[in-house]
Protein backbone atom coordinates (compact mmCIF):
# COMPACT_ATOMS: atom_id res chain seq x y z
CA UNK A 1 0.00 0.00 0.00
CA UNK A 2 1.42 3.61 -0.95
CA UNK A 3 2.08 5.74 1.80
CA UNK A 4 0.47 9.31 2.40
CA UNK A 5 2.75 12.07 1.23
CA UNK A 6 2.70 15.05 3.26
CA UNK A 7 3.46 18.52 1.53
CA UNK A 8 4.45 21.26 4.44
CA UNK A 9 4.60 25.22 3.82
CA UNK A 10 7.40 26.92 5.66
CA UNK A 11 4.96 30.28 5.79
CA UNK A 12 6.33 33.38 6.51
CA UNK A 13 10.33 32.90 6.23
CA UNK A 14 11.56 35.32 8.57
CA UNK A 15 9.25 33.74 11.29
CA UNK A 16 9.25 30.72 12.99
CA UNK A 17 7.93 29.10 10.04
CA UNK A 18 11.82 27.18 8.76
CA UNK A 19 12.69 26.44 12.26
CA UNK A 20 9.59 24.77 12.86
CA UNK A 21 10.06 22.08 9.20
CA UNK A 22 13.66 21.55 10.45
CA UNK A 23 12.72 20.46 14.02
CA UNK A 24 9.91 18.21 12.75
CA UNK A 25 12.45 16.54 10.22
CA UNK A 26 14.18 15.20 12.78
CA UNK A 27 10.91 13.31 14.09
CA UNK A 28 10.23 9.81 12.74
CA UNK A 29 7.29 10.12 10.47
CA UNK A 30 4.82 7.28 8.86
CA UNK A 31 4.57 9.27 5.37
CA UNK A 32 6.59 10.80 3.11
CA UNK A 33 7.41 14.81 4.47
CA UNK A 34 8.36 17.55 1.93
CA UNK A 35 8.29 21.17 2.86
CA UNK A 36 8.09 23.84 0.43
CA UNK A 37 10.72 26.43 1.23
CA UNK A 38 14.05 28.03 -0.19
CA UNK A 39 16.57 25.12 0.22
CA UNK A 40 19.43 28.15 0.75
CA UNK A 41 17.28 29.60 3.87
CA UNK A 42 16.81 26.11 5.47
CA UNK A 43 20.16 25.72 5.13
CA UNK A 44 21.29 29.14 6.94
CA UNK A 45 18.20 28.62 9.44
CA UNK A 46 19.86 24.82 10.23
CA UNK A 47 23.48 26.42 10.85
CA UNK A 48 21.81 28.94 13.22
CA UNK A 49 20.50 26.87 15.11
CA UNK A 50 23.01 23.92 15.03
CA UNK A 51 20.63 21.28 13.53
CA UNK A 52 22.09 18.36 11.46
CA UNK A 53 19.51 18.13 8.79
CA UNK A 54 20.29 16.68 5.61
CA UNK A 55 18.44 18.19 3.23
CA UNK A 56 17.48 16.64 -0.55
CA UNK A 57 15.98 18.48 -3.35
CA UNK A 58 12.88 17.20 -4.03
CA UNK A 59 11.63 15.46 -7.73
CA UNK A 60 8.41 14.88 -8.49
CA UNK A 61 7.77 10.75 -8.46
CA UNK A 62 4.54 8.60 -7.42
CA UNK A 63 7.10 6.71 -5.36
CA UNK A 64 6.94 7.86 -1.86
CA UNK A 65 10.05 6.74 0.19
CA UNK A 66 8.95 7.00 4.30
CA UNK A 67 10.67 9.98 6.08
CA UNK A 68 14.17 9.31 7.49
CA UNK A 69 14.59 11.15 10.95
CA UNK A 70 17.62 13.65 9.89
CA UNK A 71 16.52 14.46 6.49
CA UNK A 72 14.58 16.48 4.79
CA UNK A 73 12.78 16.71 1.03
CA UNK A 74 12.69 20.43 -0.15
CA UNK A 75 10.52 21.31 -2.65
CA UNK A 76 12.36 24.56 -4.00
CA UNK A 77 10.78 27.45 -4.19
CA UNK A 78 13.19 30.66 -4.00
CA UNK A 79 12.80 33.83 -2.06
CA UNK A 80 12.94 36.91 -3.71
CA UNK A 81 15.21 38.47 -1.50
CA UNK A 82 17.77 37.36 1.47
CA UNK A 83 15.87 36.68 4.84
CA UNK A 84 16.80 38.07 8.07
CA UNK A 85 15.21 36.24 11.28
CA UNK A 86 12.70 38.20 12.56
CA UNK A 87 12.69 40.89 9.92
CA UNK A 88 9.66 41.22 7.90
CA UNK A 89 10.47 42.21 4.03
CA UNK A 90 7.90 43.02 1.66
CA UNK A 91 9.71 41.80 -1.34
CA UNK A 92 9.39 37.94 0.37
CA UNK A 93 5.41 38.71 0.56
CA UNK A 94 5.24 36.66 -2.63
CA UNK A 95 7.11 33.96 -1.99
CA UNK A 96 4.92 33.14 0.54
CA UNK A 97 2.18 32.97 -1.76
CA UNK A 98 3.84 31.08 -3.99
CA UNK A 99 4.60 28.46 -1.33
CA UNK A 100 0.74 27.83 -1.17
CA UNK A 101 0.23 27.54 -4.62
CA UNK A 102 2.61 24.66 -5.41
CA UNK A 103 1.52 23.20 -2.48
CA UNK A 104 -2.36 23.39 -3.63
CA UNK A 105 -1.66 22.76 -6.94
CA UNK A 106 0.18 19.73 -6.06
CA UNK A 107 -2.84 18.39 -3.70
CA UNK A 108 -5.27 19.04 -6.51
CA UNK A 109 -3.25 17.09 -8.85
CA UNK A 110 -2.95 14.25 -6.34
CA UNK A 111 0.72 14.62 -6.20
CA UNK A 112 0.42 15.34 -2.10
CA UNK A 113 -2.44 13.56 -0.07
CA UNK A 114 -2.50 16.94 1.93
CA UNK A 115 -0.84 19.94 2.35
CA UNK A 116 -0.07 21.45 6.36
CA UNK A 117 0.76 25.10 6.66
CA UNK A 118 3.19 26.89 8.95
CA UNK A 119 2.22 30.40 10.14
CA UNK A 120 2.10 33.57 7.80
CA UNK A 121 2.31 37.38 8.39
CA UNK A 122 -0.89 38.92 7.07
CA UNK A 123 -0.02 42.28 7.37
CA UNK A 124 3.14 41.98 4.97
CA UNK A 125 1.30 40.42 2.08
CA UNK A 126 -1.22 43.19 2.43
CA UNK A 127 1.20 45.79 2.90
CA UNK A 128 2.88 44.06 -0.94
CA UNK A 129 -0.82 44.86 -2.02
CA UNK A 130 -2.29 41.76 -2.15
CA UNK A 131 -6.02 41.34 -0.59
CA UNK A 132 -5.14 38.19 1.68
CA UNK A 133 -7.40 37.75 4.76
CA UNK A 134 -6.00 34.33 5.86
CA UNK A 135 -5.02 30.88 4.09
CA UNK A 136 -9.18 29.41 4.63
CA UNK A 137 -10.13 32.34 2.11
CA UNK A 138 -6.99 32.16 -0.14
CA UNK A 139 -7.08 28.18 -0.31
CA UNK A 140 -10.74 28.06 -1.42
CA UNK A 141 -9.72 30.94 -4.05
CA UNK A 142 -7.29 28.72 -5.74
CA UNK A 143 -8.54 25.01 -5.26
CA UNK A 144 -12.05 25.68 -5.88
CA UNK A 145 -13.71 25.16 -2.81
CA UNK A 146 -17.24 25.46 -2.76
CA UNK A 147 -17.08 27.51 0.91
CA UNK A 148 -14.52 27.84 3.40
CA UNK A 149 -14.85 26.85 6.95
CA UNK A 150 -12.46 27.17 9.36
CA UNK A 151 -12.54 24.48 12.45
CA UNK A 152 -10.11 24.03 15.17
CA UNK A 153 -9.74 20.93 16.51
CA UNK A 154 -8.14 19.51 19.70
CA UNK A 155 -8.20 15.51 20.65
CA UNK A 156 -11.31 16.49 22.89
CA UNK A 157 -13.28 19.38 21.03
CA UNK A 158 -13.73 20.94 17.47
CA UNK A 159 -15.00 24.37 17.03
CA UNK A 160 -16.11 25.34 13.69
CA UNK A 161 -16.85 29.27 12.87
CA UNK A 162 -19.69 30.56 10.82
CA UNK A 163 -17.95 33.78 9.72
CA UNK A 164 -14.22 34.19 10.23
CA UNK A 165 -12.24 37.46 10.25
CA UNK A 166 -15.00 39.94 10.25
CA UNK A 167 -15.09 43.33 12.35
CA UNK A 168 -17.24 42.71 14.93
CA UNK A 169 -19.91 45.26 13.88
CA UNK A 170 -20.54 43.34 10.53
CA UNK A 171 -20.96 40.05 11.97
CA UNK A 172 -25.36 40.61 12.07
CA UNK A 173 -25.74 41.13 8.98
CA UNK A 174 -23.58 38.21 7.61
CA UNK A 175 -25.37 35.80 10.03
CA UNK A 176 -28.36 34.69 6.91
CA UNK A 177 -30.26 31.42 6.38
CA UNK A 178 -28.26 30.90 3.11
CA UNK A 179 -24.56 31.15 4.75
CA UNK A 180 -25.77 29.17 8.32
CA UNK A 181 -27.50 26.26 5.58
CA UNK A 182 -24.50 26.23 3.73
CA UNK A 183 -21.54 26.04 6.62
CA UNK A 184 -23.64 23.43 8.35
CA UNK A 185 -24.17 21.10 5.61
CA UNK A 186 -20.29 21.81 4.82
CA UNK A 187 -19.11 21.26 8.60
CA UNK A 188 -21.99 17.89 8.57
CA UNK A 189 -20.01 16.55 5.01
CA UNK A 190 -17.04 16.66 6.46
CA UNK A 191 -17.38 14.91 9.71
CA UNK A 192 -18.79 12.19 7.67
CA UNK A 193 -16.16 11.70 5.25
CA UNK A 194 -12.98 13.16 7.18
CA UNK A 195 -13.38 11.97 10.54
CA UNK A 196 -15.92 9.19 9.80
CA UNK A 197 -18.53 10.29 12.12
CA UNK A 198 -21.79 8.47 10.22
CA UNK A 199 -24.14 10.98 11.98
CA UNK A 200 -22.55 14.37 13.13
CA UNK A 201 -24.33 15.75 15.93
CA UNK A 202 -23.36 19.59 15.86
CA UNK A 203 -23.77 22.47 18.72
CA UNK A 204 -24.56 25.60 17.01
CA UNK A 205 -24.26 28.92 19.60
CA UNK A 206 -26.61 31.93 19.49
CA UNK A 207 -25.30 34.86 18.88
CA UNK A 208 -26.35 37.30 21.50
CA UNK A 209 -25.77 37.25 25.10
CA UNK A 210 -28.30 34.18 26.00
CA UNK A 211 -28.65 33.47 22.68
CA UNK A 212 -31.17 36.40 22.71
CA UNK A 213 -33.01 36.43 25.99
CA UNK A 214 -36.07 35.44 23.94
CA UNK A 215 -35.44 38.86 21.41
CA UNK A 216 -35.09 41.04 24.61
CA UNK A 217 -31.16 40.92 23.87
CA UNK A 218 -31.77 40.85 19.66
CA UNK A 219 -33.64 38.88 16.89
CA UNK A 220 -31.33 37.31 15.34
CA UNK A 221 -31.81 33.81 17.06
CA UNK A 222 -35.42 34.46 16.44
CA UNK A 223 -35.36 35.58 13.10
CA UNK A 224 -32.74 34.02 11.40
CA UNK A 225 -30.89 31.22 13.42
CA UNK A 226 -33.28 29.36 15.05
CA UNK A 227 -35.93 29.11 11.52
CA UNK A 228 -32.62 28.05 9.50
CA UNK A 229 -32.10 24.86 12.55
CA UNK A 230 -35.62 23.62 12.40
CA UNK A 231 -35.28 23.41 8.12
CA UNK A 232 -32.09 22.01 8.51
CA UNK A 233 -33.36 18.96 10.89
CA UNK A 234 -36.54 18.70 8.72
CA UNK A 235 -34.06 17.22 5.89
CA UNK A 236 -32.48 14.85 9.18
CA UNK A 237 -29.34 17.03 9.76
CA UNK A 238 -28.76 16.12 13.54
CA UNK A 239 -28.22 19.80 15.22
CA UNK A 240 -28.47 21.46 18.79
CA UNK A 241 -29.47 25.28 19.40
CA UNK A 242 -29.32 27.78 18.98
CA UNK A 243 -27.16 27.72 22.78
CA UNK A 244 -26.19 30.23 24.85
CA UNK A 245 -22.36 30.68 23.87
CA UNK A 246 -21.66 30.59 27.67
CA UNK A 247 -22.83 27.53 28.21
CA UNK A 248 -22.58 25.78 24.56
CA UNK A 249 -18.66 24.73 25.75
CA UNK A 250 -20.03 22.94 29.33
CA UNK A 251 -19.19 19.43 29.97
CA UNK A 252 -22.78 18.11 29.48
CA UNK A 253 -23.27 20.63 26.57
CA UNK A 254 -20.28 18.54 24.65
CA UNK A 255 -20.93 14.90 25.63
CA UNK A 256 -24.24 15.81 23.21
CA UNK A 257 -21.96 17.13 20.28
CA UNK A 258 -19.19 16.13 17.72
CA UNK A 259 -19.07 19.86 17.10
CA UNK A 260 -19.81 23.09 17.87
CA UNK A 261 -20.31 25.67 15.16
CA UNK A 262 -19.73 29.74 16.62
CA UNK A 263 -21.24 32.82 15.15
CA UNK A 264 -17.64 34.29 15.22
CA UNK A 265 -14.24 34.24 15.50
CA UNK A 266 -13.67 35.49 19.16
CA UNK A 267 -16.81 33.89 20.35
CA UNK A 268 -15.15 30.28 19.43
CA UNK A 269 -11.52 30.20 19.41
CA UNK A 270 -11.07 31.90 22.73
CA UNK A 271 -12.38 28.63 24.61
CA UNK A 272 -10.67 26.08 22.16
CA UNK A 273 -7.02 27.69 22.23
CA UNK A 274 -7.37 27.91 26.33
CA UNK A 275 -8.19 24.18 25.98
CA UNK A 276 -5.22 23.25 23.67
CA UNK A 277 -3.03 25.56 22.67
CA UNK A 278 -0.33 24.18 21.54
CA UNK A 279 -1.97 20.85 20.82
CA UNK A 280 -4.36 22.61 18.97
CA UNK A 281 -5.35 22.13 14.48
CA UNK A 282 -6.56 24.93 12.15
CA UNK A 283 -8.54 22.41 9.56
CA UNK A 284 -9.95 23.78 6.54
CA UNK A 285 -13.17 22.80 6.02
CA UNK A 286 -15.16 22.61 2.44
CA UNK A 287 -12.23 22.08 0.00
CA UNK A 288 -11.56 19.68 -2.08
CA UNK A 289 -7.90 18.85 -0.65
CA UNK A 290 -7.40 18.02 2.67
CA UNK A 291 -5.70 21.54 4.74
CA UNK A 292 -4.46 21.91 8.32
CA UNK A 293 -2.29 24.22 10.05
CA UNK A 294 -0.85 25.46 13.94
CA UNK A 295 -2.84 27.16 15.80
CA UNK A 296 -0.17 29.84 16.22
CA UNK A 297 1.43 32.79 14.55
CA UNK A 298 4.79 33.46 13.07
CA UNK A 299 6.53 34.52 16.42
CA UNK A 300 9.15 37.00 14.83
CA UNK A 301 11.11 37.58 18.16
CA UNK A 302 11.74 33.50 18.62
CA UNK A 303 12.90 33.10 14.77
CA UNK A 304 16.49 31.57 14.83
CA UNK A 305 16.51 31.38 18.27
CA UNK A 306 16.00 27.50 18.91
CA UNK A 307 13.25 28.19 21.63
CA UNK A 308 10.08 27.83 18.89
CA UNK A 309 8.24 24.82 20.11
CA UNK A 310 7.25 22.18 17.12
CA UNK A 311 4.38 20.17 18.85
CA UNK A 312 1.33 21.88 16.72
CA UNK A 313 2.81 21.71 13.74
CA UNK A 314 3.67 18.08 14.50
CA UNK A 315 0.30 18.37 15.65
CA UNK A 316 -1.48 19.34 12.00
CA UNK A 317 0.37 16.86 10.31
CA UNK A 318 -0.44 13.76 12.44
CA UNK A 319 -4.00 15.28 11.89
CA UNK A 320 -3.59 15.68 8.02
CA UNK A 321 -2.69 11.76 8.00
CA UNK A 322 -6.10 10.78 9.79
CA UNK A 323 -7.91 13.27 7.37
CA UNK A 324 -6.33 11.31 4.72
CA UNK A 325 -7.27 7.64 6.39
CA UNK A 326 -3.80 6.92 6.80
CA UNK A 327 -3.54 3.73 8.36
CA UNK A 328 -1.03 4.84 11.38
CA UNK A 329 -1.50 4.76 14.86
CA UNK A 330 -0.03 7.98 15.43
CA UNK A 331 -2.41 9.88 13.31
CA UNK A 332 -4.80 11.40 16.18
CA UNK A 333 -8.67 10.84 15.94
CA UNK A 334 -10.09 13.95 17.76
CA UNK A 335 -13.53 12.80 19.29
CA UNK A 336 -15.63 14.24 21.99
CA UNK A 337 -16.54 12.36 25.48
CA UNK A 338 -18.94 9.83 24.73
């Protein structure tokens, strides 16, 4: 049986990004690993920080060796200007970019069973003048998704989000029957075919105070939420709610769900990185590869520095490999309490 290969994105190079693919090379892994990066700056980044990393320039081939703790497959993919640790450079913004599309491309093309992403700086591709909200929105963009979803996942708890890096103040009016209909039935397709879950049970929060207070603290449960939840489990979708968001993420609350879907970012994520951080998975929902990520940013101030810790990248991978069915025992099967 062919093993999974992995394709890894080094993200944002003057971050934490490089330092992260060289520790996790020296990991054993049941899959073949290559990371898309500059072979030149993994090489500098592995002298600064005194790793022994062998690295190999990676060929395309539908022979995929397993990884060799100490080594490393590069798929090449040069930055536009020299990197500094820690220093952000515009001209790089691009590289980063182009990072993700190889590594998409190559998913779509069945090249790589599934693509994990190290940490990128938003604000630099924006300030190159490229509209990038985050990798959810840029991934569906270029592989065709129907709809992004983002979902964090820990071994105990996945938190999905309806709407994702909104200002606060527009959150209401994105909140319609049409976008709640079509990240459910995305978030209920996915548990079914990712994680094997033959009938998702899913948590969906309110999204006022008490999920409304009965319209006394707004409508929106009322008017939109609560309607587009009845339809839904007319057509046998299994779902829970609207809840209050202070008491959707209670011990009894969860033993009911596979998964809880938030209104917004800081209404979900908040709860789920105090759970895990660390041992926490940005998944990509709705897409027609399979996506994951850390749950962290690029850490500037720790690039080069050897204190960067590893474990949620190492983290998204093992995660990628269940995604994919890989037959391993140390893929991780994040389930709820029964």
């Amino acid at each position: 049986m062919r093993i999974p290969r992995l394709i890894v994105t080094s993200g944002e190079p003057a971050g934490i990004g490089p330092d992260l693919c060289l520790a996790i090379a020296g990991r054993e892994w049941p899959c073949d690993v290559v990371v898309a990066a500059d072979i030149e700056l993994l090489k500098q980044r592995a002298q600064q920080l005194r790793l022994n990393i062998r690295l190999l320039p990676y060929v395309s081939s539908t022979i995929c060796p397993a990884h060799q703790p100490g080594t490393l497959r590069v798929l090449h993919v040069p930055t536009a200007e020299p990197v500094e640790p820690g220093k952000l450079n515009v001209a790089n913004a691009h590289y980063v970019l182009n990072l993700l599309d190889a590594a998409a491309q190559g998913c779509l093309t069945g090249e790589f069973d599934a693509m994990v992403t190290a940490p990128v700086q938003k604000s630099v591709i924006n300030d190159a003048g490229v509209p990038f909200s985050g990798h959810t929105e840029y991934l569906a963009e270029h592989t065709g998704g129907s709809y992004p979803v983002m979902m964090l996942a820990t071994e105990t708890l996945r938190v999905a989000l309806a709407t994702t890096h909104l200002p606060l103040q527009d959150v209401s009016a994105a909140i319609t029957d049409e976008l709640l209909s079509r990240v459910i039935r995305i978030i209920d397709h996915d548990l079914r075919t990712r994680f094997d879950i033959p009938a998702p049970r899913i948590l969906v929060c309110g999204l006022n105070p008490h999920a409304g207070e009965s319209g006394h603290l707004g409508r929106e449960e009322i008017e939109v939420i609560a309607p587009t939840l009845e339809r839904l489990r007319q057509q046998g979708l299994q779902l829970i709610g609207p809840a209050p968001a202070d008491t959707a993420f209670t011990p009894h609350m969860l033993q009911q769900a596979d998964a809880v879907l938030a209104m917004f970012h800081d209404q979900g994520l908040p709860v789920i990185k105090f759970a895990g951080f660390g041992d926490c998975v940005n998944i990509t929902l709705g897409l027609p590869i399979v996506r994951t990520s850390v749950d962290h940013g690029t850490a500037l101030s720790l690039a080069g520095s050897g204190q960067a810790d590893a474990s949620s990248l190492a983290t998204a991978m093992q995660m990628a490999l269940r995604m994919t069915h890989a037959p391993t025992s140390q893929a991780i099967r994040p389930a709820l309490p029964a």
